[in-house]
Protein backbone atom coordinates (compact mmCIF):
# COMPACT_ATOMS: atom_id res chain seq x y z
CA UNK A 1 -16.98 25.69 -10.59
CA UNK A 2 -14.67 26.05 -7.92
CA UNK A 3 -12.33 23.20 -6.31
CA UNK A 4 -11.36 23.40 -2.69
CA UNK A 5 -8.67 21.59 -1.13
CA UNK A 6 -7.52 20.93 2.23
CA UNK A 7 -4.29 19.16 2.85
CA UNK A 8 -4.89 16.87 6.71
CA UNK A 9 -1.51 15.81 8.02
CA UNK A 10 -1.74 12.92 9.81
CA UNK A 11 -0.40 13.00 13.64
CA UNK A 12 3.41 11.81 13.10
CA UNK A 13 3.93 7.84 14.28
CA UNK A 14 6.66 9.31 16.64
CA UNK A 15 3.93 11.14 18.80
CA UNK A 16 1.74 7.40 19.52
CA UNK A 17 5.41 6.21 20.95
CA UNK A 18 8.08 6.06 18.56
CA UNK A 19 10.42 8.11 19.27
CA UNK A 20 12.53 9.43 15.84
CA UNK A 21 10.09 6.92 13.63
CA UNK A 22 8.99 9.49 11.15
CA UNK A 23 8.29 7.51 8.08
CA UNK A 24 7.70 3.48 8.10
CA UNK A 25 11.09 3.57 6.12
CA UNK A 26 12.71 4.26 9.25
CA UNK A 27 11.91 0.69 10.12
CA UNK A 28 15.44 -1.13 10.51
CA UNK A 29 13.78 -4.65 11.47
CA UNK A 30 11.02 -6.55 11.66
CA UNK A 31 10.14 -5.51 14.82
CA UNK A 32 10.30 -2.10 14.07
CA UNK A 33 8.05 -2.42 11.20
CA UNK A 34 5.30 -3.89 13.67
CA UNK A 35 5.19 -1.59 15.89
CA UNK A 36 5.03 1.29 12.91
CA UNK A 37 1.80 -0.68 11.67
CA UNK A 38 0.69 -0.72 15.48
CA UNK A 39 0.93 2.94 15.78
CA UNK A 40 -0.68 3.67 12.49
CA UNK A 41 -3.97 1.98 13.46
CA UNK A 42 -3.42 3.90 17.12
CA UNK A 43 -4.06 7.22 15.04
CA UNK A 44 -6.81 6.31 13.06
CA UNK A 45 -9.38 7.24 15.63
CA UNK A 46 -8.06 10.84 15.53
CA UNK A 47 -7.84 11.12 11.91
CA UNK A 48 -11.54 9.61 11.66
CA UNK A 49 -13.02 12.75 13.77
CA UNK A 50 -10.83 15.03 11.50
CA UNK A 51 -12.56 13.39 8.31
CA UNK A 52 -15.90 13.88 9.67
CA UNK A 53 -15.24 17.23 11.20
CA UNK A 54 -14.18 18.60 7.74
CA UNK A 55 -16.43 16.69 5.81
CA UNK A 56 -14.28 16.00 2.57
CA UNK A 57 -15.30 15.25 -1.13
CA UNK A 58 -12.51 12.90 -1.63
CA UNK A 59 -9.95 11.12 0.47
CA UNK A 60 -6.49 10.63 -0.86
CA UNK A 61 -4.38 8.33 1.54
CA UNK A 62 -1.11 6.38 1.85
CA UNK A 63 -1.49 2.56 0.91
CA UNK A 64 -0.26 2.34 4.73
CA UNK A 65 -3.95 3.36 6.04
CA UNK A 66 -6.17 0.70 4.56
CA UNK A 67 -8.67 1.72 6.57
CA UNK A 68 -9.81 4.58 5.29
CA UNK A 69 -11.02 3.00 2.29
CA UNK A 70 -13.80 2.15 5.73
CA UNK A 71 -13.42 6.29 6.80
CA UNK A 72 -14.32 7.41 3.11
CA UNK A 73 -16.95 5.12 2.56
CA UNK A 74 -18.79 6.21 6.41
CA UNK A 75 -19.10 10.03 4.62
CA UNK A 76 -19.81 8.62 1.39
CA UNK A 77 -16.66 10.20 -0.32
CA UNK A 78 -14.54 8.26 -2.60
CA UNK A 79 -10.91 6.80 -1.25
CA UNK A 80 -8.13 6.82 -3.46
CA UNK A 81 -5.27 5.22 -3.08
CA UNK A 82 -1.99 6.61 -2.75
CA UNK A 83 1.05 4.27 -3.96
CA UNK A 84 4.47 5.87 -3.96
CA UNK A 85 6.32 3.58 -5.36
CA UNK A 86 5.41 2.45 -8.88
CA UNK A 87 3.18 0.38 -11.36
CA UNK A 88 6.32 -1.99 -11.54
CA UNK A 89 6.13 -2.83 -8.01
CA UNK A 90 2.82 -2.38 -7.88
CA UNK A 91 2.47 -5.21 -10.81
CA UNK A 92 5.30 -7.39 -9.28
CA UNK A 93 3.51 -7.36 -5.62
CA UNK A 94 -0.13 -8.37 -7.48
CA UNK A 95 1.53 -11.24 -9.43
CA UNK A 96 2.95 -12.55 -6.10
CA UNK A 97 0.17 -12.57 -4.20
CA UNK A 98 -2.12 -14.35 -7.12
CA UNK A 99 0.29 -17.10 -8.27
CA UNK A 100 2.58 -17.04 -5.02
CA UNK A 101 5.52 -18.69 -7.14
CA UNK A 102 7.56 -19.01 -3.87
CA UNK A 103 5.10 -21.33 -1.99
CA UNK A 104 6.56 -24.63 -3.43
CA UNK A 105 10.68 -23.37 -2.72
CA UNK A 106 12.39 -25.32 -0.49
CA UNK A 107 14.35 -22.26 1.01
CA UNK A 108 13.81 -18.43 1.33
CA UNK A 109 17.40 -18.34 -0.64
CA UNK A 110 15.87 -20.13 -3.76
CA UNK A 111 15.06 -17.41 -6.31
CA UNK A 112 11.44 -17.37 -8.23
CA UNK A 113 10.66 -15.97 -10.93
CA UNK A 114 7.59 -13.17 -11.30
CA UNK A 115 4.93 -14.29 -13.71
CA UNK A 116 3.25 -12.26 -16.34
CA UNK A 117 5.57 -9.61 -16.42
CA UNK A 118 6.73 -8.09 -19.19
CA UNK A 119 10.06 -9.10 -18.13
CA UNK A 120 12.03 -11.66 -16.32
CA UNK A 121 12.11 -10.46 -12.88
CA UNK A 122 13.80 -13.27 -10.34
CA UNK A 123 13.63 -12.69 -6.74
CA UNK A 124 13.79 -14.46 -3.65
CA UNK A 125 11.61 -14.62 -0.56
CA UNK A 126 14.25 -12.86 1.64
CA UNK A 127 14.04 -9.54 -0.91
CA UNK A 128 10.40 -9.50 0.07
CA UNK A 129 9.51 -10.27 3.65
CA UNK A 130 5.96 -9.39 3.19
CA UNK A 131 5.49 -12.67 0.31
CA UNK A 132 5.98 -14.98 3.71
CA UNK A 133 2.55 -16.22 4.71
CA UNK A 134 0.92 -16.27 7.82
CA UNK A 135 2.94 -13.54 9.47
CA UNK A 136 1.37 -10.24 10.78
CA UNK A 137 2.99 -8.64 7.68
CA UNK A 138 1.41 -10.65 5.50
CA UNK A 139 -2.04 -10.12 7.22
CA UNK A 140 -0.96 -6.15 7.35
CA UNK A 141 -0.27 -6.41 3.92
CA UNK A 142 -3.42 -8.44 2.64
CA UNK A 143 -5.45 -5.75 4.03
CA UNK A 144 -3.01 -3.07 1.48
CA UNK A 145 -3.70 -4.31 -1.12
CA UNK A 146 -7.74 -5.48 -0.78
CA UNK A 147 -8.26 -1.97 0.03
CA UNK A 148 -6.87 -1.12 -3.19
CA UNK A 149 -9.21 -2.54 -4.79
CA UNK A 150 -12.21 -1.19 -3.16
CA UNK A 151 -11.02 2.14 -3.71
CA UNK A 152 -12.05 4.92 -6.71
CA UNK A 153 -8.55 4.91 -8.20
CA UNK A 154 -4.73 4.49 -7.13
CA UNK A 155 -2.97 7.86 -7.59
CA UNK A 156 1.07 6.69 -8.57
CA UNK A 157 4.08 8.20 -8.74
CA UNK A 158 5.44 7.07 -12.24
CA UNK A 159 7.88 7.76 -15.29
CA UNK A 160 6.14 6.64 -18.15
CA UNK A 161 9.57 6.43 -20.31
CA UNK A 162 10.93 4.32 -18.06
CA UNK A 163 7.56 1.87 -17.03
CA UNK A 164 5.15 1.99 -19.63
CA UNK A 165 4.79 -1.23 -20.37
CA UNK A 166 4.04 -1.74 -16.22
CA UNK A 167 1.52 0.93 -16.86
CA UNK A 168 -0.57 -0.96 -19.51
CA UNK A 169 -0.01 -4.13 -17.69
CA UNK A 170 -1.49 -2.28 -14.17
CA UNK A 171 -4.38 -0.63 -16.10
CA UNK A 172 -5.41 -4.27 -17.72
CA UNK A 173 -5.14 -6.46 -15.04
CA UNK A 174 -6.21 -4.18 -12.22
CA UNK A 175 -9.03 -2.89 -13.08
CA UNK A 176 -8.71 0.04 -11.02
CA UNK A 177 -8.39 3.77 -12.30
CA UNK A 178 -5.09 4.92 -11.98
């Protein structure tokens, strides 16, 4: 059996109309950040007509295009998910949305702890703009992380030595191959 594999690089954000944007790390305010997710969705209609034109087995995408969890499942191909960061953040951001521990604070200073971690993470709503509801990062996010879970599996970059116990955590609470 023989595996092909074809690498698609997506059009860079800077060519829909943000000048020197190159990754949505660039973002240096909130602003910013909006208009990233705006020009990410601009670019999905050309990367839709590359996914049919080339007629992939598999999609492997960013977290940042939700959508073609939609794109993969149109061909029939399995999406999976891409998360560069790690199963610690991963687990932190999926314990924040279920139990959303910062809903009852009475400021965004106040910190909250994370619950069912293996450890005693405190944080505040400032450190995490995206745990603010009813925003159109919130809503941006939302659709992140529900895509997630329709995918085949999340693909993560990870250092088991360091994380392992975020690893077996992820893998039992998930549900989702990893």
């Amino acid at each position: 059996m023989s595996i092909s594999v074809s690498v698609l690089t997506a059009p860079r954000i800077s060519e829909v109309g943000l000048p020197g944007v190159e990754n949505i790390k660039d973002a240096t305010s909130r602003e910013m950040l909006v208009k990233i997710i705006h020009g990410i969705a601009m670019i999905q209609e050309q990367i839709e007509l590359l996914f049919e034109e080339m007629q992939p087995d598999c999609i492997v995408s960013d977290m940042l295009y939700p959508w073609t969890v939609e794109s993969a499942g149109k061909l029939g191909s399995p999406r999976i998910y891409h998360y560069s960061s790690s199963y610690f953040a991963s687990c932190t951001a999926h314990f924040i949305k279920k139990h959303k521990p910062h809903e009852n604070l009475v400021s965004d200073t106040d910190s909250f702890s994370i619950p069912n971690l293996p450890h005693n993470i405190e944080i505040t709503s400032l450190q995490q703009d995206w745990v603010r509801t009813g925003n159109e990062l919130s809503d941006y996010f939302d659709a992140i992380y529900e895509s997630e879970g329709r995918s085949y599996g999340t693909l993560f970059n990870r250092f088991h030595e360091l994380e392992g116990d975020y690893e077996k955590l992820y893998k039992s609470t998930k549900g989702i191959k990893a």
